[in-house]
N, C-alpha and C. Protein backbone atom coordinates (compact mmCIF):
# COMPACT_ATOMS: atom_id res chain seq x y z
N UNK A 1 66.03 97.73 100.19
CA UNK A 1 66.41 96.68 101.13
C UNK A 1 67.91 96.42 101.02
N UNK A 2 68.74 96.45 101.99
CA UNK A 2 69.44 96.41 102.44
C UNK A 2 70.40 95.14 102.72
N UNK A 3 70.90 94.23 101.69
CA UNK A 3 71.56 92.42 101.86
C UNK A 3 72.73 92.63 102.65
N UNK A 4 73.04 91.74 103.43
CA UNK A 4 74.19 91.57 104.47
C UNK A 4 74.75 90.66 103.58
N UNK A 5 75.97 90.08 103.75
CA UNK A 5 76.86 89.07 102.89
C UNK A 5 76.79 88.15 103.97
N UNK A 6 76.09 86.76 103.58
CA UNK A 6 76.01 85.73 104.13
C UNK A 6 77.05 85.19 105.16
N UNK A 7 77.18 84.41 106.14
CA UNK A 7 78.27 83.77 106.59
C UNK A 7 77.50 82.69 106.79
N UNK A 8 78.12 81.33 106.38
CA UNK A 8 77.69 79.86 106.46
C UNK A 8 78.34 79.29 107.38
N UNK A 9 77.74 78.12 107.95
CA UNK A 9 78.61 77.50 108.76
C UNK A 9 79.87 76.99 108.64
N UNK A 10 79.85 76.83 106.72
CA UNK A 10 81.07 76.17 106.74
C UNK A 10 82.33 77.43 105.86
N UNK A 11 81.94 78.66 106.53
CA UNK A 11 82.78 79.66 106.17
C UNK A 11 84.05 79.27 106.45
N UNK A 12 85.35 80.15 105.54
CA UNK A 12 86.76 79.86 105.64
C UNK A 12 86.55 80.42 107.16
N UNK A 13 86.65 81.90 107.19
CA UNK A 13 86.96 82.25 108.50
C UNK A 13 85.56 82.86 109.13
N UNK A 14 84.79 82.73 110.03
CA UNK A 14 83.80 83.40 110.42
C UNK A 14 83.58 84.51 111.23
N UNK A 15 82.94 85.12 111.16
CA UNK A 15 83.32 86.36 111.77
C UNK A 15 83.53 87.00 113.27
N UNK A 16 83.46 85.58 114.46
CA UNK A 16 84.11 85.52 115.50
C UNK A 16 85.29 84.99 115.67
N UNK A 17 85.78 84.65 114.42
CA UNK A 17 87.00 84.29 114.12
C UNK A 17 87.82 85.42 113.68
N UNK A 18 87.43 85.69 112.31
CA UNK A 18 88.02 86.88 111.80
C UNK A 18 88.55 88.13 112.89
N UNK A 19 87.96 88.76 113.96
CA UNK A 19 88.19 89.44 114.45
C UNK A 19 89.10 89.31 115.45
N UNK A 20 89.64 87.74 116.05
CA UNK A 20 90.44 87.43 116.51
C UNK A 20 91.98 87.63 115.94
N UNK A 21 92.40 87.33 114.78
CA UNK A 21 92.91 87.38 114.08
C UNK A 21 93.56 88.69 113.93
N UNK A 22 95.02 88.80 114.25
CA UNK A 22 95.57 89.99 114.04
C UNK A 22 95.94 90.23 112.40
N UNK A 23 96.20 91.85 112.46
CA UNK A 23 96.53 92.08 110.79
C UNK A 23 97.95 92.15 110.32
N UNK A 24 97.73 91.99 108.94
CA UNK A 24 98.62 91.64 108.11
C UNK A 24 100.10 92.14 108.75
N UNK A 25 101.16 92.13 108.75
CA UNK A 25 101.79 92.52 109.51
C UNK A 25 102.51 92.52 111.06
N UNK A 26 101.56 92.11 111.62
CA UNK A 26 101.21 92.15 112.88
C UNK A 26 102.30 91.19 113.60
N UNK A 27 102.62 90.23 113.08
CA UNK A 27 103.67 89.24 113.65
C UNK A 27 105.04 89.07 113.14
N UNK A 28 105.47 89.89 112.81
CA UNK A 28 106.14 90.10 111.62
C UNK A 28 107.54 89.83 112.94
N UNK A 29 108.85 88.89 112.39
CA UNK A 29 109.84 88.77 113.79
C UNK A 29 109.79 87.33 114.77
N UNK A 30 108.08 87.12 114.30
CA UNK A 30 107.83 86.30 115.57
C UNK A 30 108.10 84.76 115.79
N UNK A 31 107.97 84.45 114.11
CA UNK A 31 108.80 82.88 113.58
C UNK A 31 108.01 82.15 114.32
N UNK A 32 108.02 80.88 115.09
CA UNK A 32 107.83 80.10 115.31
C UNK A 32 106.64 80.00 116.28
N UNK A 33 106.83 81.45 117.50
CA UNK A 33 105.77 81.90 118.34
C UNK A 33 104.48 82.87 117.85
N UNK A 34 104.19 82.80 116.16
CA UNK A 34 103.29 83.30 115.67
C UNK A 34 102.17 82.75 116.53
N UNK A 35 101.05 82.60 116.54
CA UNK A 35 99.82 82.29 116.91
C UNK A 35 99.24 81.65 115.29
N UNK A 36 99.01 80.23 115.23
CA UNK A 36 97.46 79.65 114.14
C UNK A 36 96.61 79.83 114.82
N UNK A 37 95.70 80.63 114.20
CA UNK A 37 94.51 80.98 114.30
C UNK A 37 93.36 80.24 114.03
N UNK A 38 93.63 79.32 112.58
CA UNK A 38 92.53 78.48 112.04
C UNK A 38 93.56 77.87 110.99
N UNK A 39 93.15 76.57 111.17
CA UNK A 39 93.73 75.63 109.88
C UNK A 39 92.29 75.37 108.87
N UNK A 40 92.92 75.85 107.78
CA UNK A 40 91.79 75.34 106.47
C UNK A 40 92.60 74.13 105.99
N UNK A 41 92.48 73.60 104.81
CA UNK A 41 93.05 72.11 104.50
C UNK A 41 91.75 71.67 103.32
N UNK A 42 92.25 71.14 102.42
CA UNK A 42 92.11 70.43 101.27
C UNK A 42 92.20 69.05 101.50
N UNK A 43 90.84 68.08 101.80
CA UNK A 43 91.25 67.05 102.12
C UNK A 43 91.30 66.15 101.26
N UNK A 44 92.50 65.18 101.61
CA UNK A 44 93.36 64.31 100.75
C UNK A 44 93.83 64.57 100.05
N UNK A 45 94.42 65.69 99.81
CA UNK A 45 95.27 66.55 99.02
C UNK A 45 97.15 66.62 99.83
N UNK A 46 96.93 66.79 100.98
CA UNK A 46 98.18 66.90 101.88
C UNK A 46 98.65 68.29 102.17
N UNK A 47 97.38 69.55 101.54
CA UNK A 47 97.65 70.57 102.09
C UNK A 47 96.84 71.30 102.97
N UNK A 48 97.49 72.23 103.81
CA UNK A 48 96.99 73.09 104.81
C UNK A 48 97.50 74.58 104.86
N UNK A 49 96.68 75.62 105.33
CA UNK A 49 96.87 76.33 105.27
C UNK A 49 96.47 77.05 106.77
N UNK A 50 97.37 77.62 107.45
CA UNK A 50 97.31 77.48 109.43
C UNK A 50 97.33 79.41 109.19
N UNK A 51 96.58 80.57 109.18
CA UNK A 51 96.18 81.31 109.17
C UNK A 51 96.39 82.59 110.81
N UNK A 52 97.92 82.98 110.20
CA UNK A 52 97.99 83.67 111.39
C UNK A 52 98.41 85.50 111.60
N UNK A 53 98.08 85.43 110.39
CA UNK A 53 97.51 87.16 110.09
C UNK A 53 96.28 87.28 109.10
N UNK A 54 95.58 88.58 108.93
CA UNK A 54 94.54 88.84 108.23
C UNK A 54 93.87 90.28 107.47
N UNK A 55 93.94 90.32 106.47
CA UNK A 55 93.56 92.04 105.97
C UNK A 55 92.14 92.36 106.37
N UNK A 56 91.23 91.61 106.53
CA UNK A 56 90.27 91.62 106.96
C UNK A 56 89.15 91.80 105.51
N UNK A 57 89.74 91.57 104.15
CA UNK A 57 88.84 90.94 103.43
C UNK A 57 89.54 90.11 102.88
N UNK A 58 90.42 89.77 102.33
CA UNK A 58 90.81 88.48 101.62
C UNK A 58 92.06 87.58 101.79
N UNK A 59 93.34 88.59 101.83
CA UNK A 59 94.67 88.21 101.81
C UNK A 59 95.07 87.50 103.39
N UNK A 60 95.77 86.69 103.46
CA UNK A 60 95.73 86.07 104.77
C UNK A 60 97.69 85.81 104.76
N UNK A 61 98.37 85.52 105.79
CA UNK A 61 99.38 85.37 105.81
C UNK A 61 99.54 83.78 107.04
N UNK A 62 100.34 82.84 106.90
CA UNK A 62 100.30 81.69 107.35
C UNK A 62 101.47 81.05 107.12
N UNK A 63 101.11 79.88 107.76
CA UNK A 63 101.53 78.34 107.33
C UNK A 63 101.44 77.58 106.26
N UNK A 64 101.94 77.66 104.93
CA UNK A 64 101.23 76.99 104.01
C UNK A 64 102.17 75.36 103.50
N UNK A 65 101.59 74.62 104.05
CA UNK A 65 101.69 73.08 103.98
C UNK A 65 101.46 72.61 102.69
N UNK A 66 102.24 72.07 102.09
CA UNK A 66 101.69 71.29 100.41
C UNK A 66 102.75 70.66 100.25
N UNK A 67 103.86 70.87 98.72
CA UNK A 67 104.69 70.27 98.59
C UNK A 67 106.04 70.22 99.53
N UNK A 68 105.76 71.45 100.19
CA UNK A 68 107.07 72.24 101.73
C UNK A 68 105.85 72.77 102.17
N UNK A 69 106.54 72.94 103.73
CA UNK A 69 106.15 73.61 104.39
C UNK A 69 106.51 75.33 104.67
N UNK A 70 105.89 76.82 104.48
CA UNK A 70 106.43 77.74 104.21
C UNK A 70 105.70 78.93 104.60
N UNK A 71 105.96 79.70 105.23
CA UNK A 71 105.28 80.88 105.46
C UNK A 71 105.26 81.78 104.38
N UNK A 72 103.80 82.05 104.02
CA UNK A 72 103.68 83.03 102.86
C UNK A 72 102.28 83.63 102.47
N UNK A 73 101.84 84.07 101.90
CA UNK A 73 100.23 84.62 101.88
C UNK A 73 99.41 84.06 100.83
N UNK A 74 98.49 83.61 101.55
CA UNK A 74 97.12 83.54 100.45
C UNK A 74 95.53 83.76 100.62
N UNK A 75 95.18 83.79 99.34
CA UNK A 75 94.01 84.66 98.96
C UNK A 75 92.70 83.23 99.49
N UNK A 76 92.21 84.27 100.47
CA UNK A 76 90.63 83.10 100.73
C UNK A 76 90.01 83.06 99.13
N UNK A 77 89.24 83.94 98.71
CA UNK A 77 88.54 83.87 97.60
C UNK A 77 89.31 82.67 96.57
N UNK A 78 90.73 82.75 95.92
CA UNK A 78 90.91 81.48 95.54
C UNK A 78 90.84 80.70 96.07
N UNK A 79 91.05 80.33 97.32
CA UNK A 79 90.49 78.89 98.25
C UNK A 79 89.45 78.43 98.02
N UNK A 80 88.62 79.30 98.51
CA UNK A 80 86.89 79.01 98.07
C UNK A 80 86.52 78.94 96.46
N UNK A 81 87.16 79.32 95.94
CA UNK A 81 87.09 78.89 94.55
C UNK A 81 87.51 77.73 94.01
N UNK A 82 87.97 76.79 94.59
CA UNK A 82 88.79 75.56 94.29
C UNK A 82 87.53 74.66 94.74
N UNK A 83 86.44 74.84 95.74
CA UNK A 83 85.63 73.96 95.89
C UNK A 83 86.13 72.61 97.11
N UNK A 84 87.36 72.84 97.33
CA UNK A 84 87.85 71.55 98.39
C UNK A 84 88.35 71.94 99.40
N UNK A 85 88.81 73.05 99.64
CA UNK A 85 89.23 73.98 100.94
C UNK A 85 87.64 73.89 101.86
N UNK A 86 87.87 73.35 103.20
CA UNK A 86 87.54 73.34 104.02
C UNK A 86 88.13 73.89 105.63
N UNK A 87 87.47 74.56 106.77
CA UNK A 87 87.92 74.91 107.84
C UNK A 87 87.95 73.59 108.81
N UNK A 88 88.86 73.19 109.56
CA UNK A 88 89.62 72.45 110.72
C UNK A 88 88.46 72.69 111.42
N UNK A 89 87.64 72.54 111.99
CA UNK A 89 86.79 72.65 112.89
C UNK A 89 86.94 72.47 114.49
N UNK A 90 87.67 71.56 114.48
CA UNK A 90 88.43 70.84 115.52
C UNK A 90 90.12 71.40 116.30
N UNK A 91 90.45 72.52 115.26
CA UNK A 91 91.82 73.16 115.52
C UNK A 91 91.50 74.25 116.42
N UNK A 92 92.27 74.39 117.00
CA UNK A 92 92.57 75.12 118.55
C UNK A 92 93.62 76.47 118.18
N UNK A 93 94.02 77.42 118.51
CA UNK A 93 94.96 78.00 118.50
C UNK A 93 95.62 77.74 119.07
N UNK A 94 97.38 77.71 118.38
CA UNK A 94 98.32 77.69 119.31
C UNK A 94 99.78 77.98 118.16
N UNK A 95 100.58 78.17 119.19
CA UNK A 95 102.03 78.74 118.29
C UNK A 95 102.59 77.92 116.85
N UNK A 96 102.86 78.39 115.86
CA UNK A 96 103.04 77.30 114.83
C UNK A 96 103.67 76.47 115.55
N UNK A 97 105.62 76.68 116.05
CA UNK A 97 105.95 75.73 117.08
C UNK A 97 105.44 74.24 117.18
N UNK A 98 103.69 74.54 118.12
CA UNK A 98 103.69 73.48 118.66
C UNK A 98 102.61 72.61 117.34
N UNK A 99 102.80 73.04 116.06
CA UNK A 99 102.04 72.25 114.79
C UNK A 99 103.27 71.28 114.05
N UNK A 100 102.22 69.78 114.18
CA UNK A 100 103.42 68.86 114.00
C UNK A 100 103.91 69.23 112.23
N UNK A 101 103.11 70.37 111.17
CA UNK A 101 103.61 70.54 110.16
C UNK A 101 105.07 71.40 109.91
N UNK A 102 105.18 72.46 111.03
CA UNK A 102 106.17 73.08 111.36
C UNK A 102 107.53 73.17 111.16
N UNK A 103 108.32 73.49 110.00
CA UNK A 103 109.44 73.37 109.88
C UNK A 103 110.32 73.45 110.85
N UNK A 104 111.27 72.46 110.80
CA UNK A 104 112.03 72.52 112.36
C UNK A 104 112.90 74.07 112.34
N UNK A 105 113.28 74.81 110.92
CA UNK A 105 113.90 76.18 111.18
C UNK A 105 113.02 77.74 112.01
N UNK A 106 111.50 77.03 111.99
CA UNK A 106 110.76 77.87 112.80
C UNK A 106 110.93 77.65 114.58
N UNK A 107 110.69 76.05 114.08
CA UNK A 107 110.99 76.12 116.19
C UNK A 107 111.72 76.23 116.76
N UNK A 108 112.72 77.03 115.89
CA UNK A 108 113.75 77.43 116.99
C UNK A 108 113.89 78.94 117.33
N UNK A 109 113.09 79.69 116.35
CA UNK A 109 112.74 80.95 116.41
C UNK A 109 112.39 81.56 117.46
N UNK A 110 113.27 82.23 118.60
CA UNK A 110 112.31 82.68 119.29
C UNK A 110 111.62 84.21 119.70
């Protein structure tokens, strides 16, 4: 018998998501007119993480919101290992740009 690897509702990225999601690389130039794909977030913590490339198993490239705001990569599996990372449910795609976390040296990127 044959196990599939679960996807829950309250998956980081799900897998009509995931496939949306261009790869690693993929935006590379684009600064400010990247595309967020999905905001995860740690709540009451003050961080976020706005997800706008993807290897397609773990490594992700983004928005990462905490002590600064900064484009740089991180690993789902440590997310989900922390136990408080949750997915935005409610987040829409759209250009970092128009995310009020957005360093103002991105929105001018064009």
């Amino acid at each position: 018998m044959i196990t599939l690897p679960c996807h829950h509702d309250d998956d980081l990225l799900p897998p009509a998501l995931e496939r949306q999601i261009p790869s690693l690389g993929a935006t590379d130039g684009q600064g400010g007119d990247a595309v967020a794909w999905a905001r995860l977030f740690a709540p009451g913590t003050g961080w976020s993480w706005y997800v706008t490339e993807y290897d397609g198993q773990d490594t992700c490239f983004g928005l990462v919101v905490g002590f600064e705001a900064e484009l740089g990569y991180f690993s789902l599996k440590e997310l989900r290992e922390t136990g408080l990372v949750k997915r935005d449910r409610s987040f829409r795609p759209r250009p970092l740009r128009e995310l009020p976390d957005c360093p103002e040296r991105l929105k001018g990127v064009r």
